[in-house]
Protein backbone atom coordinates (compact mmCIF):
# COMPACT_ATOMS: atom_id res chain seq x y z
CA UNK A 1 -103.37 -24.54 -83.86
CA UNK A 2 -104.28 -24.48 -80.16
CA UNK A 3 -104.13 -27.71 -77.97
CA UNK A 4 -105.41 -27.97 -74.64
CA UNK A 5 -102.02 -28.89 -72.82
CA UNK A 6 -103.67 -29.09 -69.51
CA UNK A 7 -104.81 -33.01 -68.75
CA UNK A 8 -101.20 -34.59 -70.35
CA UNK A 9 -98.45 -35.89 -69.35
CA UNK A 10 -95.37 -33.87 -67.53
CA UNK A 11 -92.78 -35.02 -69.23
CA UNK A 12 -94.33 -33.98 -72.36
CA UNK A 13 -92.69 -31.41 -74.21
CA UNK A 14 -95.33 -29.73 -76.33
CA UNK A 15 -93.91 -26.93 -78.15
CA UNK A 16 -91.05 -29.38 -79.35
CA UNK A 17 -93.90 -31.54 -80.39
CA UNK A 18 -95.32 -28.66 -82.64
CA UNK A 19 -92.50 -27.28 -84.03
CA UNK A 20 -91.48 -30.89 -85.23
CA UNK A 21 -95.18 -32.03 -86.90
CA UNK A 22 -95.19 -28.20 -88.37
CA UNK A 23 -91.84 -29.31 -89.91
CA UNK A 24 -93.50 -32.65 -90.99
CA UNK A 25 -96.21 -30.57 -92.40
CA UNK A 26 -93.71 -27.80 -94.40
CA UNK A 27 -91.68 -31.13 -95.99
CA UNK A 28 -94.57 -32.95 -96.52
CA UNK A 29 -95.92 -29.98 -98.43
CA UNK A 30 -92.91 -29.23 -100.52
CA UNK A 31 -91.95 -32.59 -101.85
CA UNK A 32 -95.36 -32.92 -102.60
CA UNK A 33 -94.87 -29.71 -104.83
CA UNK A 34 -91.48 -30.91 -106.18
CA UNK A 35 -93.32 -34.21 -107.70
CA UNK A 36 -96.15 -32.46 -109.10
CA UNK A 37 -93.44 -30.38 -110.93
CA UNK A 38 -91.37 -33.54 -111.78
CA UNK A 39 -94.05 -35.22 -112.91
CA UNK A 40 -95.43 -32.14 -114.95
CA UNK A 41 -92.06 -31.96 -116.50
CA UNK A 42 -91.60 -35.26 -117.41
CA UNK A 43 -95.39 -35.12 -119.64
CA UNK A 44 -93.91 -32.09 -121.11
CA UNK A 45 -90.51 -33.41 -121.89
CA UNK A 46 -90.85 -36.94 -122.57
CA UNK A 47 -94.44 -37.30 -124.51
């Protein structure tokens, strides 16, 4: 994803920025995984 870096702030650190919300994004993604699979098991297992 490509941001246009020019018009902000200085003391804005941008690539820290992205590297933390693509982190957000890669937990975000795999606990959203892990409780489809929970919840999967548990209608398999309990009903």
């Amino acid at each position: 994803m490509s941001v246009d870096t020019s018009g902000g702030h200085a003391a804005m650190d941008y690539n820290e920025h992205d590297r933390t919300y693509s982190r957000f994004l890669r937990i975000s993604k795999y606990g959203i995984i892990a409780l489809v699979v929970l919840l999967a098991s548990m209608a398999y297992f309990l009903v």
